[in-house]
C-alpha atoms as a PDB file:
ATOM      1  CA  UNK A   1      98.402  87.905 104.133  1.00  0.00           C
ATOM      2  CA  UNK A   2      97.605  91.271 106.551  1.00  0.00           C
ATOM      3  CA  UNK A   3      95.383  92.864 105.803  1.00  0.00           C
ATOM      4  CA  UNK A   4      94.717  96.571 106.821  1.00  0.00           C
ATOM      5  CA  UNK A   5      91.357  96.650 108.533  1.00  0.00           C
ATOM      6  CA  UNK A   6      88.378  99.081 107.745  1.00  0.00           C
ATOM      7  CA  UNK A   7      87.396 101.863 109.922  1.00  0.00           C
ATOM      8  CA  UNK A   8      83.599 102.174 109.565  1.00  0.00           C
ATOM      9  CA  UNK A   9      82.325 105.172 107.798  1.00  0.00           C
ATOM     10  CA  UNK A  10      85.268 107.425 109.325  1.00  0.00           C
ATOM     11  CA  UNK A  11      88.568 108.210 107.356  1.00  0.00           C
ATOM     12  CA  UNK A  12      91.280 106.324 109.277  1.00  0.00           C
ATOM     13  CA  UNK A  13      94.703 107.472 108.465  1.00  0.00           C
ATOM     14  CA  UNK A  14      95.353 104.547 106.033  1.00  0.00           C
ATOM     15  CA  UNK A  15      92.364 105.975 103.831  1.00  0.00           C
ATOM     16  CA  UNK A  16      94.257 109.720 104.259  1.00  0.00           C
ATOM     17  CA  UNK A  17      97.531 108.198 103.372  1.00  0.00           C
ATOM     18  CA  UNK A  18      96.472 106.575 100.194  1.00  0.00           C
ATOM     19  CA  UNK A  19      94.044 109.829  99.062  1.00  0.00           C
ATOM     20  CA  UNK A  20      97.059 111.938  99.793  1.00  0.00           C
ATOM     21  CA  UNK A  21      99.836 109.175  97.328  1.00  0.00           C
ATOM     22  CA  UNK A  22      96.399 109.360  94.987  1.00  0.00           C
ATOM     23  CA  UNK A  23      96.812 113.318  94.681  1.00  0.00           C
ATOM     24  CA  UNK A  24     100.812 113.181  94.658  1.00  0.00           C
ATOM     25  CA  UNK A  25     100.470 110.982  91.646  1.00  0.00           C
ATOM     26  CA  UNK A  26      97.837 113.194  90.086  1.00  0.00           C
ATOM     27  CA  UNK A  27     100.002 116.508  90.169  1.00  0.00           C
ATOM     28  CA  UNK A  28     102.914 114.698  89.094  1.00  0.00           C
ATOM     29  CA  UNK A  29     101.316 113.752  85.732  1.00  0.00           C
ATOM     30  CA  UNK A  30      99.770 116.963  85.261  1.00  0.00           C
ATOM     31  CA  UNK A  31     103.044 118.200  85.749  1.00  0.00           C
ATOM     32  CA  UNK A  32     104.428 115.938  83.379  1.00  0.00           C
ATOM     33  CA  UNK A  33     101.290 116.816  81.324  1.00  0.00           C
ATOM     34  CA  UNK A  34     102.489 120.362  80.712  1.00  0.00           C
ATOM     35  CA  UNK A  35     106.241 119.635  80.592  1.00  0.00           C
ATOM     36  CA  UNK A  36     105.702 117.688  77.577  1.00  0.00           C
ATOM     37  CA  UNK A  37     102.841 120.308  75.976  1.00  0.00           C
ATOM     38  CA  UNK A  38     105.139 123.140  76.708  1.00  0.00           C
ATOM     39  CA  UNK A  39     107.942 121.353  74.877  1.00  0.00           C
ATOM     40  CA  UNK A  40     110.200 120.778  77.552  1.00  0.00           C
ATOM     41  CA  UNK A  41     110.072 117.482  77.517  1.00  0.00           C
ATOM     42  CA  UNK A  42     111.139 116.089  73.955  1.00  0.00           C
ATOM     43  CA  UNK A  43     109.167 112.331  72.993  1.00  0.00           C
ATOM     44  CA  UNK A  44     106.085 110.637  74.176  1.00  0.00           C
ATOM     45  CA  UNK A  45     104.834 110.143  77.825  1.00  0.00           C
ATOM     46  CA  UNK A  46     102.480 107.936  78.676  1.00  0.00           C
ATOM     47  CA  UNK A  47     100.188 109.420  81.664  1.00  0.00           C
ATOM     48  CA  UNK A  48      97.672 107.289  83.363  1.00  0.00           C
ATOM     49  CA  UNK A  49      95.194 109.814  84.938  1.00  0.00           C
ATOM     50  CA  UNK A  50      92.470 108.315  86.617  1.00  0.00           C
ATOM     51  CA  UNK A  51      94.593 105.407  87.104  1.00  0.00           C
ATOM     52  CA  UNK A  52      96.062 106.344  90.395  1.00  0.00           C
ATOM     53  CA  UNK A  53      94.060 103.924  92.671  1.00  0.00           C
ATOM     54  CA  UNK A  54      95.789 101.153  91.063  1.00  0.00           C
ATOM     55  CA  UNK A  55      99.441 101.707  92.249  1.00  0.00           C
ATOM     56  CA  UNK A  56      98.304 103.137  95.682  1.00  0.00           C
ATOM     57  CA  UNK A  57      96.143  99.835  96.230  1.00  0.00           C
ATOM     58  CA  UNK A  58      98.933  97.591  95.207  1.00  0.00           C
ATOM     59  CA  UNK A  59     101.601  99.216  97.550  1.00  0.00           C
ATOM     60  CA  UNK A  60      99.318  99.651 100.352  1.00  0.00           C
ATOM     61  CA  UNK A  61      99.097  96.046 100.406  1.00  0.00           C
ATOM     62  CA  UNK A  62     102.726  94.585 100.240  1.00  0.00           C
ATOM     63  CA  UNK A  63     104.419  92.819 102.937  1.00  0.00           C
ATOM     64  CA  UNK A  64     107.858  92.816 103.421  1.00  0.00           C
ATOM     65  CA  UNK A  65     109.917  90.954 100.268  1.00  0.00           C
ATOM     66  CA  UNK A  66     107.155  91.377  98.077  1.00  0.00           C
ATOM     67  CA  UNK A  67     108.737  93.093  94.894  1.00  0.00           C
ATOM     68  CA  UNK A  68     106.916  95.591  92.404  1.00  0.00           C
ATOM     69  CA  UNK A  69     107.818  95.797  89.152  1.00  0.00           C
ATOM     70  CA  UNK A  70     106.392  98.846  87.184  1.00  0.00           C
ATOM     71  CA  UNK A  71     107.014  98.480  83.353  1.00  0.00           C
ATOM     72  CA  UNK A  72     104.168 100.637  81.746  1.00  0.00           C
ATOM     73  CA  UNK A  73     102.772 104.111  83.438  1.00  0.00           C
ATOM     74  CA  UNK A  74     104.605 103.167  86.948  1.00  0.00           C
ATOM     75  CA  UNK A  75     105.254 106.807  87.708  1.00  0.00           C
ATOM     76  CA  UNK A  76     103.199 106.303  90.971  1.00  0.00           C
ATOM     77  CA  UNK A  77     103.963 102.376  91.668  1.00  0.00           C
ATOM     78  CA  UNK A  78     107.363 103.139  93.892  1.00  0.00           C
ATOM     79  CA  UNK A  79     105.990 103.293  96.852  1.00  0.00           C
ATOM     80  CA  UNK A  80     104.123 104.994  99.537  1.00  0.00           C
ATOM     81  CA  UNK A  81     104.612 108.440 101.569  1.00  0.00           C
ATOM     82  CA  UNK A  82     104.229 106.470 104.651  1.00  0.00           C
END
């Protein structure tokens, strides 16, 4: 398996990549978040703030075949801005 090396104590721009999916996902739930409240968006939704590590972690780390399947609060598990 590769594995992306650290960079010490500085930010290297794997680290900004991920914090930057971390914050797209974030915005997109909140969005979702007041879609729903505001009625636009008719049923349930299930959000998973705080969660967005998770999906960001597990794409940063696939090589190539390696499928993802995202069957419960996957909003953010389709891949990476990169």
């Amino acid at each position: 398996m590769m594995r992306r090396q650290a960079t010490g104590t500085s930010l290297g721009p794997d680290a900004i990549r991920d914090f930057q999916d971390m914050l797209r996902i974030r915005l997109t739930e909140e969005a979702i978040h007041s879609l729903r409240s505001a009625g636009t968006i008719a049923g349930s939704v299930h959000l998973s703030n705080g969660q967005e590590a998770i999906p960001v972690g597990t794409v940063s780390v696939r090589e190539p075949g390696d499928v993802v399947f995202a069957t419960y609060r996957g909003h953010g598990a389709t891949g990476s801005s990169a």
